[in-house]
C-alpha atoms as a PDB file:
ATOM      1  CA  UNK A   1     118.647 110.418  34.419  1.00  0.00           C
ATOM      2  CA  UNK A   2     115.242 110.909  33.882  1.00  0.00           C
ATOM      3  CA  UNK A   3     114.995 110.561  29.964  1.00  0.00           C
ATOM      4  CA  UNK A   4     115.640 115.081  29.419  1.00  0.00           C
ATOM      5  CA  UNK A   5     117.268 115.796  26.148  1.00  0.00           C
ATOM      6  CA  UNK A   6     120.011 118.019  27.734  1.00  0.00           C
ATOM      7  CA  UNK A   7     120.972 119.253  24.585  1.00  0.00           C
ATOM      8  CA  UNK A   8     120.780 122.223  22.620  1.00  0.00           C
ATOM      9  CA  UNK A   9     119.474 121.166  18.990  1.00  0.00           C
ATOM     10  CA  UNK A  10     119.174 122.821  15.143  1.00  0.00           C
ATOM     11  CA  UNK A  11     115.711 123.158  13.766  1.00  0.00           C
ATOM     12  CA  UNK A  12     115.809 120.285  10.943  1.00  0.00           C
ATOM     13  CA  UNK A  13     114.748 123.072   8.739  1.00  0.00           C
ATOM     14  CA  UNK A  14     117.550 125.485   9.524  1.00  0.00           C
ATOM     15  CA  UNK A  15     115.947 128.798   8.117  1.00  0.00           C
ATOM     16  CA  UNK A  16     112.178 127.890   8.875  1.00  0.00           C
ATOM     17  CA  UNK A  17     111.731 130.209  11.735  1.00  0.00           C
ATOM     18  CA  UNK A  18     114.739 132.283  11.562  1.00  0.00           C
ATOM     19  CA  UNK A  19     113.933 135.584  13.670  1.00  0.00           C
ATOM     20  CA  UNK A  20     115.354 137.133  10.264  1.00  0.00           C
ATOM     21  CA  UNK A  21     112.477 135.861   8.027  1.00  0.00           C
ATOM     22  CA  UNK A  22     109.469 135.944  11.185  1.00  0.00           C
ATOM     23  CA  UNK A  23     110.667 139.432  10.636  1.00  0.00           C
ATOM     24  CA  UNK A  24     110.328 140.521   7.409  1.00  0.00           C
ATOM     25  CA  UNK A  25     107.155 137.874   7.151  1.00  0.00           C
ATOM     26  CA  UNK A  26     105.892 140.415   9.675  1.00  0.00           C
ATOM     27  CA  UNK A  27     107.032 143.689   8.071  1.00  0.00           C
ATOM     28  CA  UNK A  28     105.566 142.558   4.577  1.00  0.00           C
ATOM     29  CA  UNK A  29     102.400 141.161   5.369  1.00  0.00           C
ATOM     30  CA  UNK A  30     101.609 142.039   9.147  1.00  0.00           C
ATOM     31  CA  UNK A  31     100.970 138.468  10.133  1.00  0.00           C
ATOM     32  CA  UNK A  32     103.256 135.714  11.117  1.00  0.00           C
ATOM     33  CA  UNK A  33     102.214 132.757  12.805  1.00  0.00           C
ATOM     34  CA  UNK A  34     102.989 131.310  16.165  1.00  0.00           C
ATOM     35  CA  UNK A  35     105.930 129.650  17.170  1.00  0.00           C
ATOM     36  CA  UNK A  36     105.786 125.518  17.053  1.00  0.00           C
ATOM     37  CA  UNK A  37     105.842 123.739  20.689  1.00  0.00           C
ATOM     38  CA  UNK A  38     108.120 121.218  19.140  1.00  0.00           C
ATOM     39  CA  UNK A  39     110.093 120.906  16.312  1.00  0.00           C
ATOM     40  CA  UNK A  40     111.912 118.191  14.382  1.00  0.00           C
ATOM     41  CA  UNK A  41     115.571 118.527  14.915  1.00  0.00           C
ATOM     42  CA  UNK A  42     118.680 118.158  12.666  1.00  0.00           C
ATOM     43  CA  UNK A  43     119.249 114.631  14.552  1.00  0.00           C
ATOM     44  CA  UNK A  44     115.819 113.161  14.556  1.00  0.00           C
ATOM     45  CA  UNK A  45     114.308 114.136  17.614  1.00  0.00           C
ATOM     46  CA  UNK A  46     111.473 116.272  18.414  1.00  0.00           C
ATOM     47  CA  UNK A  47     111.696 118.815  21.675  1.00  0.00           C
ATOM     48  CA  UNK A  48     110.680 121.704  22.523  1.00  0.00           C
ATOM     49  CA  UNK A  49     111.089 124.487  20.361  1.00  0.00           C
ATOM     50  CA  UNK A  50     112.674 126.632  22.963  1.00  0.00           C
ATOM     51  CA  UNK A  51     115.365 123.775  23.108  1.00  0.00           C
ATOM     52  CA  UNK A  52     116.822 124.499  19.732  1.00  0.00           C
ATOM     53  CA  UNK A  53     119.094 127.412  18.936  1.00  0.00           C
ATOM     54  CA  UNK A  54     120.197 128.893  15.470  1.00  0.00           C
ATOM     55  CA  UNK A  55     123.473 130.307  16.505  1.00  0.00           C
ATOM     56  CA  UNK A  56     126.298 128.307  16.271  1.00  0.00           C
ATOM     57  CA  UNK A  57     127.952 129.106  19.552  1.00  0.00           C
ATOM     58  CA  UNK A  58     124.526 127.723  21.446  1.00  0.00           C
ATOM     59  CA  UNK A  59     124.273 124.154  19.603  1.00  0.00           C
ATOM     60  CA  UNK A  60     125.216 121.429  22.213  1.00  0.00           C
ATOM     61  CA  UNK A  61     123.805 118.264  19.797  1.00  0.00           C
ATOM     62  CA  UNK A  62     126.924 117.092  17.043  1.00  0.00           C
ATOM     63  CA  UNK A  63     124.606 115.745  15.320  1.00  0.00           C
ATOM     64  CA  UNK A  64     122.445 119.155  14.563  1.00  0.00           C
ATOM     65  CA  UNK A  65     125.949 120.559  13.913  1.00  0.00           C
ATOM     66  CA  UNK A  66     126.671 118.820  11.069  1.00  0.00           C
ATOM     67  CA  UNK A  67     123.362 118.499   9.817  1.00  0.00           C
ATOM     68  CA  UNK A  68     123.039 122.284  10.171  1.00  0.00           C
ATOM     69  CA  UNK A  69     127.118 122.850   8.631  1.00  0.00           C
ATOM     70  CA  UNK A  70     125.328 120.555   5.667  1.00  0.00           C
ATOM     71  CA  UNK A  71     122.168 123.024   5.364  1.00  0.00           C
ATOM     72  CA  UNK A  72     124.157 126.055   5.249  1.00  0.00           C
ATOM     73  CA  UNK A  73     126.792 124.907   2.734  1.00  0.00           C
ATOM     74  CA  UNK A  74     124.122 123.514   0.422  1.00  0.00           C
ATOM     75  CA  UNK A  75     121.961 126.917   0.540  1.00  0.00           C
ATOM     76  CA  UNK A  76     125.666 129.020  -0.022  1.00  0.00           C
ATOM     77  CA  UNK A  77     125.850 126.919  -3.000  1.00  0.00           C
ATOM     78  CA  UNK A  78     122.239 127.308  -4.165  1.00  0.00           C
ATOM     79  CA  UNK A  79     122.026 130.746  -3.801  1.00  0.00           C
ATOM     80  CA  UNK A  80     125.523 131.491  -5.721  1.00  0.00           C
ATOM     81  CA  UNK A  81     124.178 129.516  -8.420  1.00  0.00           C
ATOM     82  CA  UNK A  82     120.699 131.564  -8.572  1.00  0.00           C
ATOM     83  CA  UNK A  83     122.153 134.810  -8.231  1.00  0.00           C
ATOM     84  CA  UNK A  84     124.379 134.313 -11.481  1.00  0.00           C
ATOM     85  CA  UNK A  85     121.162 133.393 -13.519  1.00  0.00           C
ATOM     86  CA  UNK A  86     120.131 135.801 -16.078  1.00  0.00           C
ATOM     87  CA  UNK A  87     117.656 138.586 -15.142  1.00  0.00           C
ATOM     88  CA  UNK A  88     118.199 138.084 -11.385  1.00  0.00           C
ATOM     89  CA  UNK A  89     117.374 141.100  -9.425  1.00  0.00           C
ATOM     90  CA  UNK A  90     119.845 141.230  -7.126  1.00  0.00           C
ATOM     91  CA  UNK A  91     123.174 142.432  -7.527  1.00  0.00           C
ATOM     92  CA  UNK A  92     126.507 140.642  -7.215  1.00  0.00           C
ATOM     93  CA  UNK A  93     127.681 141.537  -4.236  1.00  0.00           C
ATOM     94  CA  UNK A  94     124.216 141.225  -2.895  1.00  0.00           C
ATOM     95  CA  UNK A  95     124.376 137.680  -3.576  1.00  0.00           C
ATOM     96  CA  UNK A  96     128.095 137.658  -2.549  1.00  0.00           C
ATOM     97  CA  UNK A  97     127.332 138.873   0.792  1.00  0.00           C
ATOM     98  CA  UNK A  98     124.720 136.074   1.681  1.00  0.00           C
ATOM     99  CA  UNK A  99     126.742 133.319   0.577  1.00  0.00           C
ATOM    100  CA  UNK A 100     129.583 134.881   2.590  1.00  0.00           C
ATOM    101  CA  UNK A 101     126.706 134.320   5.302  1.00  0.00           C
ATOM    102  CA  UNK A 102     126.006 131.081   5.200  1.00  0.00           C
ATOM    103  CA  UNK A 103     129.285 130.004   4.606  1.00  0.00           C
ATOM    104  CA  UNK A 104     130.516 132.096   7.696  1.00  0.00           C
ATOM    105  CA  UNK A 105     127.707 130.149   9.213  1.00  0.00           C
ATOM    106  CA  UNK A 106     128.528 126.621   8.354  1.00  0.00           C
ATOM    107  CA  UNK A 107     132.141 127.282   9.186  1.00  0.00           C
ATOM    108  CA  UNK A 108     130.756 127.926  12.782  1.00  0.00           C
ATOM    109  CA  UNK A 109     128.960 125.229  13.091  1.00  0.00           C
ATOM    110  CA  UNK A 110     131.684 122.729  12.492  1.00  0.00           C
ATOM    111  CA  UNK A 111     133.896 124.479  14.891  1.00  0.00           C
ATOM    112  CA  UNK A 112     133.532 122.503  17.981  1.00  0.00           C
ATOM    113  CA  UNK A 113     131.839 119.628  16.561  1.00  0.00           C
ATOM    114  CA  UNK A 114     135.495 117.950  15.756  1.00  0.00           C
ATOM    115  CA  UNK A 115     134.699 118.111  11.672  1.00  0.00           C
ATOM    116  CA  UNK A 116     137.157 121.243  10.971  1.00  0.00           C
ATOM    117  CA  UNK A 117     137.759 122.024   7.145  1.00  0.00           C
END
Protein backbone atom coordinates (compact mmCIF):
# COMPACT_ATOMS: atom_id res chain seq x y z
CA UNK A 1 0.00 0.00 0.00
CA UNK A 2 1.27 3.21 -0.47
CA UNK A 3 1.17 4.65 3.20
CA UNK A 4 -3.07 6.32 2.54
CA UNK A 5 -4.94 6.46 5.75
CA UNK A 6 -8.03 4.63 4.29
CA UNK A 7 -9.99 5.51 7.08
CA UNK A 8 -12.66 7.69 7.98
CA UNK A 9 -11.58 9.58 11.33
CA UNK A 10 -13.34 11.93 14.33
CA UNK A 11 -12.02 15.42 14.67
CA UNK A 12 -10.02 15.06 18.15
CA UNK A 13 -12.12 17.96 19.12
CA UNK A 14 -15.51 16.45 18.36
CA UNK A 15 -17.67 19.74 18.31
CA UNK A 16 -14.86 22.16 16.96
CA UNK A 17 -16.21 22.54 13.53
CA UNK A 18 -19.54 21.05 13.81
CA UNK A 19 -21.64 22.44 10.70
CA UNK A 20 -24.14 23.17 13.74
CA UNK A 21 -21.88 25.76 15.48
CA UNK A 22 -19.98 27.15 11.81
CA UNK A 23 -23.62 27.91 11.59
CA UNK A 24 -24.80 29.82 14.17
CA UNK A 25 -20.96 31.34 14.42
CA UNK A 26 -22.12 32.61 11.04
CA UNK A 27 -25.69 33.70 11.84
CA UNK A 28 -24.45 35.65 15.05
CA UNK A 29 -21.53 37.35 13.96
CA UNK A 30 -21.36 37.05 10.01
CA UNK A 31 -17.88 35.63 9.99
CA UNK A 32 -16.59 32.18 10.44
CA UNK A 33 -13.33 31.12 9.49
CA UNK A 34 -12.05 28.65 6.99
CA UNK A 35 -12.03 25.13 7.26
CA UNK A 36 -8.47 23.46 8.54
CA UNK A 37 -6.51 21.33 5.71
CA UNK A 38 -5.75 18.89 8.43
CA UNK A 39 -6.88 18.13 11.62
CA UNK A 40 -5.78 16.11 14.64
CA UNK A 41 -7.88 13.06 14.93
CA UNK A 42 -9.47 11.14 17.87
CA UNK A 43 -6.52 8.44 17.29
CA UNK A 44 -3.51 10.60 16.89
CA UNK A 45 -3.15 11.19 13.41
CA UNK A 46 -3.39 14.19 11.36
CA UNK A 47 -5.23 13.98 7.65
CA UNK A 48 -7.04 15.79 5.78
CA UNK A 49 -9.89 17.46 7.06
CA UNK A 50 -12.18 16.19 4.41
CA UNK A 51 -11.12 12.65 5.76
CA UNK A 52 -12.94 12.98 9.03
CA UNK A 53 -16.68 12.69 9.46
CA UNK A 54 -18.96 13.67 12.50
CA UNK A 55 -21.71 11.24 11.92
CA UNK A 56 -21.50 8.11 13.41
CA UNK A 57 -22.60 5.94 10.54
CA UNK A 58 -19.41 7.47 8.36
CA UNK A 59 -16.50 6.74 11.05
CA UNK A 60 -14.33 3.83 9.66
CA UNK A 61 -11.25 4.44 12.48
CA UNK A 62 -12.23 2.34 16.13
CA UNK A 63 -10.12 4.25 17.55
CA UNK A 64 -12.00 7.82 16.73
CA UNK A 65 -15.08 5.79 17.77
CA UNK A 66 -14.36 5.43 21.09
CA UNK A 67 -12.55 8.46 21.54
CA UNK A 68 -15.54 10.28 20.03
CA UNK A 69 -18.32 7.72 22.27
CA UNK A 70 -15.85 9.23 25.25
CA UNK A 71 -16.35 13.03 24.05
CA UNK A 72 -19.96 12.79 23.75
CA UNK A 73 -20.68 11.00 27.05
CA UNK A 74 -18.43 13.40 28.95
CA UNK A 75 -20.19 16.65 27.32
CA UNK A 76 -23.95 14.73 28.12
CA UNK A 77 -22.66 14.71 31.54
CA UNK A 78 -21.29 18.26 31.63
CA UNK A 79 -24.04 19.84 30.23
CA UNK A 80 -26.73 17.98 32.64
CA UNK A 81 -24.72 19.16 35.39
CA UNK A 82 -24.68 22.99 34.09
CA UNK A 83 -28.14 23.11 33.17
CA UNK A 84 -29.29 22.22 36.86
CA UNK A 85 -27.13 25.18 38.24
CA UNK A 86 -28.98 28.01 39.65
CA UNK A 87 -29.94 30.95 37.37
CA UNK A 88 -29.29 28.94 34.18
CA UNK A 89 -31.16 30.26 31.28
CA UNK A 90 -32.24 27.47 29.71
CA UNK A 91 -35.02 25.41 30.54
CA UNK A 92 -35.18 21.77 31.58
CA UNK A 93 -36.15 20.14 28.84
CA UNK A 94 -33.92 22.37 26.86
CA UNK A 95 -31.09 20.91 28.56
CA UNK A 96 -32.85 17.48 28.52
CA UNK A 97 -33.04 17.45 24.89
CA UNK A 98 -29.21 18.04 24.25
CA UNK A 99 -28.07 15.55 26.57
CA UNK A 100 -30.58 13.19 24.94
CA UNK A 101 -28.27 14.34 21.90
CA UNK A 102 -25.18 13.52 22.77
CA UNK A 103 -26.03 10.55 24.43
CA UNK A 104 -28.03 9.37 21.25
CA UNK A 105 -24.73 10.28 19.74
CA UNK A 106 -22.28 8.34 21.76
CA UNK A 107 -24.59 5.37 21.67
CA UNK A 108 -23.94 5.51 17.82
CA UNK A 109 -20.69 5.68 17.89
CA UNK A 110 -20.06 2.54 19.84
CA UNK A 111 -22.36 0.65 17.64
CA UNK A 112 -20.09 -1.03 15.27
CA UNK A 113 -16.97 -0.41 17.02
CA UNK A 114 -17.54 -3.87 19.14
CA UNK A 115 -17.81 -1.70 22.68
CA UNK A 116 -21.82 -2.08 23.00
CA UNK A 117 -23.30 -0.87 26.46
Amino acid sequence: MDGVDPHIHVEQSTTRYDARVRNLLAGTFGLVGDLPETVGTGCGVRVPYAMTSSRPESVTCLACREHARAQHLRLAEQMARLGTTPGSTVTAAQVDGVVQHHRDLARRFAEGSGDND
